[in-house]
Protein backbone atom coordinates (compact mmCIF):
# COMPACT_ATOMS: atom_id res chain seq x y z
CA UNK A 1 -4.85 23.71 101.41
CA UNK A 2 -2.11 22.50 103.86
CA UNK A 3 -1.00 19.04 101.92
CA UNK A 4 2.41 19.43 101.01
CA UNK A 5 3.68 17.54 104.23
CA UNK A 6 2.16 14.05 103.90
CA UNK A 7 4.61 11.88 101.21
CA UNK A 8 1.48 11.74 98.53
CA UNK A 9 1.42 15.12 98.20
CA UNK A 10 5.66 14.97 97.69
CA UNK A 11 4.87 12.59 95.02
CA UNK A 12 2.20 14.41 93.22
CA UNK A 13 4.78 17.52 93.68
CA UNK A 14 7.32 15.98 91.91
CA UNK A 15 4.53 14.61 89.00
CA UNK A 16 3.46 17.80 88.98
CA UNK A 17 6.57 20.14 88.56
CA UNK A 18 7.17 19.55 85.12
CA UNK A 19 3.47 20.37 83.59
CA UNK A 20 3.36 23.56 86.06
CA UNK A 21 6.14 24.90 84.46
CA UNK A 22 5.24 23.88 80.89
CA UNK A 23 1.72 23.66 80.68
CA UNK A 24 0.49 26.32 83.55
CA UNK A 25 3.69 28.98 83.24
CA UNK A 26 4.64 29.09 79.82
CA UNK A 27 1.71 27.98 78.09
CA UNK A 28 -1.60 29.75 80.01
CA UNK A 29 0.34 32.32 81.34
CA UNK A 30 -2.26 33.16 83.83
CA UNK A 31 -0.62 35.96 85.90
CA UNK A 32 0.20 38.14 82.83
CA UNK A 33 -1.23 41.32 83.67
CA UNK A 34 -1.86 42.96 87.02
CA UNK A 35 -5.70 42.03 88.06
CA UNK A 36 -4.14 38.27 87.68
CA UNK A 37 -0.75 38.68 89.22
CA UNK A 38 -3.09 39.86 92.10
CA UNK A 39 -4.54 36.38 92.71
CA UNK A 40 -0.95 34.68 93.16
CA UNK A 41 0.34 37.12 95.55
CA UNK A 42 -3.25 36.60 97.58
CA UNK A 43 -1.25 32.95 97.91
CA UNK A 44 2.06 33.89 99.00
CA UNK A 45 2.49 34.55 102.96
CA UNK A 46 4.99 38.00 103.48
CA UNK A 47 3.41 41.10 102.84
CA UNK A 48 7.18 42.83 102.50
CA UNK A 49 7.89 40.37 99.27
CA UNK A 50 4.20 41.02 98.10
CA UNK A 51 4.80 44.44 97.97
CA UNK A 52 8.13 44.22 96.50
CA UNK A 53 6.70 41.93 93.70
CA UNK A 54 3.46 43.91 93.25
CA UNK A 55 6.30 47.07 92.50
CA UNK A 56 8.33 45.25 90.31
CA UNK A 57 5.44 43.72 88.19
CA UNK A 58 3.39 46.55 87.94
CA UNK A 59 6.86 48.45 86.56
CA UNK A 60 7.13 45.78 83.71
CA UNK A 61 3.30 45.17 82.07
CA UNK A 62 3.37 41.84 80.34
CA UNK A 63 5.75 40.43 82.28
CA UNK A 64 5.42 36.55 81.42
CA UNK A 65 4.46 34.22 84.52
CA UNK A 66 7.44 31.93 83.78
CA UNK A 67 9.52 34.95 84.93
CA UNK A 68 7.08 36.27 87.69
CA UNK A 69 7.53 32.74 89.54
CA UNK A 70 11.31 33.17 89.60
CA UNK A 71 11.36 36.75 90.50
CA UNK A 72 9.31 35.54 94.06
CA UNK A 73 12.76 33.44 94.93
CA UNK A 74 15.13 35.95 93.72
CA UNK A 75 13.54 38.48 96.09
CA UNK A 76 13.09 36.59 98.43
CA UNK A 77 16.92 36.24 98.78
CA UNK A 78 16.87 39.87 99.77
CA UNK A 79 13.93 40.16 101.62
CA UNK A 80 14.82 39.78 106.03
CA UNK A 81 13.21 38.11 107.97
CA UNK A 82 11.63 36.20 105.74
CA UNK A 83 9.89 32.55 106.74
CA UNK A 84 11.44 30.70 104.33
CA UNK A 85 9.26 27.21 105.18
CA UNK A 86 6.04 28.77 104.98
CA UNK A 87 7.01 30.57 101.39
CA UNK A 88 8.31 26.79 100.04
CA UNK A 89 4.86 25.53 101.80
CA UNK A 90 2.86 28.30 99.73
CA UNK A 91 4.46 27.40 96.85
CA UNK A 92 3.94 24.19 96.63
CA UNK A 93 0.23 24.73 97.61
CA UNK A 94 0.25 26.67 94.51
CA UNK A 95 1.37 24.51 92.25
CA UNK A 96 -1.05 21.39 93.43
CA UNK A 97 -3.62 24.26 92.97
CA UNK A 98 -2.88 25.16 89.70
CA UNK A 99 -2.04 21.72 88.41
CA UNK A 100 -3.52 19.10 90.63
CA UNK A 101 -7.06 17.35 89.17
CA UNK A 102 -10.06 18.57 91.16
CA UNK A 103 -13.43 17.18 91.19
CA UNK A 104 -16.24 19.58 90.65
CA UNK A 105 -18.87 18.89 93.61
CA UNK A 106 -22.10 20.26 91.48
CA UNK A 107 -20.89 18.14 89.05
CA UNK A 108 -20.44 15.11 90.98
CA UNK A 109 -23.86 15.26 92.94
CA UNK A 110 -26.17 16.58 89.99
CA UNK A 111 -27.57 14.25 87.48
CA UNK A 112 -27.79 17.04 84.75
CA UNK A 113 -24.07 17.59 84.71
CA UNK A 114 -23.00 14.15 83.87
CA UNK A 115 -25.41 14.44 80.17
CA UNK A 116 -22.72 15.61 78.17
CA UNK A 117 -23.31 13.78 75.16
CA UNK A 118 -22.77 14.86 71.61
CA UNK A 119 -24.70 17.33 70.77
CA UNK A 120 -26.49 17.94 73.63
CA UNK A 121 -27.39 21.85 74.70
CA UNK A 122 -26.08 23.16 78.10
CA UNK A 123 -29.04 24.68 79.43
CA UNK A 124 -26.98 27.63 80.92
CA UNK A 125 -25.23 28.67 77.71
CA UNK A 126 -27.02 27.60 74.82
CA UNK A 127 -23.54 26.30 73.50
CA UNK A 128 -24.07 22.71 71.70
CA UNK A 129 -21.77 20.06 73.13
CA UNK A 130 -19.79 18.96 70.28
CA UNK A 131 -17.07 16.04 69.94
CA UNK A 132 -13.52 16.49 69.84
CA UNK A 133 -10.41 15.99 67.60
CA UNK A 134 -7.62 15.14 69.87
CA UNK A 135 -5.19 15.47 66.98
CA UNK A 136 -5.83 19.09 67.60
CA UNK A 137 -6.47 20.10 71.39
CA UNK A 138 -4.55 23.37 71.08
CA UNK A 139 -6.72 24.51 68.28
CA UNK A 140 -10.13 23.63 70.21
CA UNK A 141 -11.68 27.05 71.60
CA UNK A 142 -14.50 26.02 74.09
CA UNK A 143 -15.61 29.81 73.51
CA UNK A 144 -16.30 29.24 70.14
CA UNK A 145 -18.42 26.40 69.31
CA UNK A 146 -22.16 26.95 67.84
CA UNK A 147 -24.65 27.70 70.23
CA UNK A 148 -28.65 27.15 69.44
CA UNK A 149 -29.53 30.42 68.41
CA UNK A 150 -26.83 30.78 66.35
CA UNK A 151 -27.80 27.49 64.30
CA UNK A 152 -31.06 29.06 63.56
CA UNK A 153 -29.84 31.98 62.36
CA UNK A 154 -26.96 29.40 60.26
CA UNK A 155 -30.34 27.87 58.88
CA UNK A 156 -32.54 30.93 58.02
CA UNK A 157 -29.71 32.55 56.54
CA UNK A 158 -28.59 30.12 53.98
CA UNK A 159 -28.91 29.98 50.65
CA UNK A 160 -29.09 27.10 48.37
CA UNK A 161 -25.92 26.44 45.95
CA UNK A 162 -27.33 26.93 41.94
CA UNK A 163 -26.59 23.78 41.31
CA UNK A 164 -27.96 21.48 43.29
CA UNK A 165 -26.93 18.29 45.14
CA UNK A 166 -25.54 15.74 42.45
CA UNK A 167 -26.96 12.99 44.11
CA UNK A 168 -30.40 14.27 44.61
CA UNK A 169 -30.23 14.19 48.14
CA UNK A 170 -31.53 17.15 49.82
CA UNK A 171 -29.45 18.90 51.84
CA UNK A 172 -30.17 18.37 55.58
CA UNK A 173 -30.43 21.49 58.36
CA UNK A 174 -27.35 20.65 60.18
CA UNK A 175 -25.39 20.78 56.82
CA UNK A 176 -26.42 24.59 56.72
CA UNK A 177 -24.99 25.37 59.75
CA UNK A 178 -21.35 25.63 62.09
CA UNK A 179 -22.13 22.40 63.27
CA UNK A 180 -21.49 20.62 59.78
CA UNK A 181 -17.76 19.96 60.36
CA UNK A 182 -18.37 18.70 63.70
CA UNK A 183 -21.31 16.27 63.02
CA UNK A 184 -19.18 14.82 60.28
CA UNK A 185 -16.37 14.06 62.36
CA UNK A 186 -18.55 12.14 65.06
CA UNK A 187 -19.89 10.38 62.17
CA UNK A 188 -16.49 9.36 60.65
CA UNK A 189 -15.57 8.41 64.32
CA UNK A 190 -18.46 5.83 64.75
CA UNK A 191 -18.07 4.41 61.29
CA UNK A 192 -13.98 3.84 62.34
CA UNK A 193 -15.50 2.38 65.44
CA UNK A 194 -18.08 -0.01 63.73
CA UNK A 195 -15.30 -1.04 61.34
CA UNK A 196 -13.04 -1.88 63.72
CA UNK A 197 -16.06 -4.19 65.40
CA UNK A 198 -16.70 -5.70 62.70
CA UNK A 199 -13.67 -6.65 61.79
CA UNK A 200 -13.51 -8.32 65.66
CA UNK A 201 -16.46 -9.90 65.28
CA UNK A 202 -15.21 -11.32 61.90
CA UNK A 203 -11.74 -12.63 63.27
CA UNK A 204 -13.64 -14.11 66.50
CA UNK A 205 -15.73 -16.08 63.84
CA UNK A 206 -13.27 -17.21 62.02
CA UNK A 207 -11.31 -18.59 64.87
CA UNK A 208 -14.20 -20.16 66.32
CA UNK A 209 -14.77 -21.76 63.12
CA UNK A 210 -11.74 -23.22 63.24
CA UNK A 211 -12.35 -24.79 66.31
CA UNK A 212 -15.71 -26.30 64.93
CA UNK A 213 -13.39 -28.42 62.45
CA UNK A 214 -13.13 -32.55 63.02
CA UNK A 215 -10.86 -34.56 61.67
């Protein structure tokens, strides 16, 4: 990927730098140990700074990212003859990697992709597609939400409370299972949504009301 010379690319650079460090570097960490430092120094250009870096991290397991992307500038300093445009080039290729929004092509040609609705099963997985609280995007784990045969088993193992229900309702098979909290919070979602139209729809009468008035 050979974009960094054309001025959007400068722009999206300078958008970009702050969330690479941040979000990519400190907070996915995703060169901490050596099978994933391996992948970034695939990207960088001089095998004599490669192999100085490989040295260096491999002497230091756990080494944080954050520090791994300064040590490739302060060894560079000391590595000669050194290109020093095409390292800048390759970093900056890695951070519009790593950061910039990419469209997925199977995603954006295949009709199947595009039904993620609530609660809908991905036919690869068997993981349910479930809504999400955006109050609490660090705590979602994508890993660990119900999958279909796991609901079944939710169902066949549970056992009814002694007392039951107070309001006589039986208790529905998605209340027995991991997919209870979830279902309730699309529910309370749509009912904020309907309120919120009503309420619209209510004010837009009202006005139009007013207009109906002759004096």
């Amino acid at each position: 990927m050979k974009t960094h010379t054309n001025a959007p690319s400068r722009r999206s650079l300078e958008t970009l730098k702050s969330h690479f460090q941040h979000d990519i570097l400190q907070d996915q960490d995703p060169w901490e140990t050596d099978e994933k430092f391996d992948r970034l120094l695939q990207l960088l250009p001089d095998k004599t700074l490669n192999d100085a870096l490989r040295k260096k991290w491999s002497s230091a397991p756990g080494r944080a990212s954050k520090a791994k992307w300064a040590d490739i500038d302060a060894l560079a300093k000391t590595s000669k003859g050194l290109d020093a445009k095409a390292l800048l080039e390759a970093k900056q290729d890695i951070v519009l990697e790593y950061t910039y929004p990419r469209l997925d092509i199977e995603v954006s040609k295949k009709l199947n992709h595009l039904l993620k609705s609530p609660f809908v099963v991905h036919p690869g997985t068997g993981r349910v597609c479930v809504p999400i609280d955006t109050r609490n995007l660090d705590g979602f784990d994508p890993l660990g939400v119900p999958t279909v045969t796991e609901l079944l088993s939710d169902v066949d193992e549970w056992k009814a409370p002694e007392e039951g229900p107070k309001d006589g309702k039986s208790i529905q098979d998605w209340e027995k299972t991991s997919l209870r909290p979830y279902v309730e919070y699309f529910r309370s979602f749509v009912l904020a949504l309907m309120k919120d139209e009503i309420g619209t729809t209510t004010k837009i009468k009202r006005e139009q009301g007013k207009d109906d008035i002759e004096f």
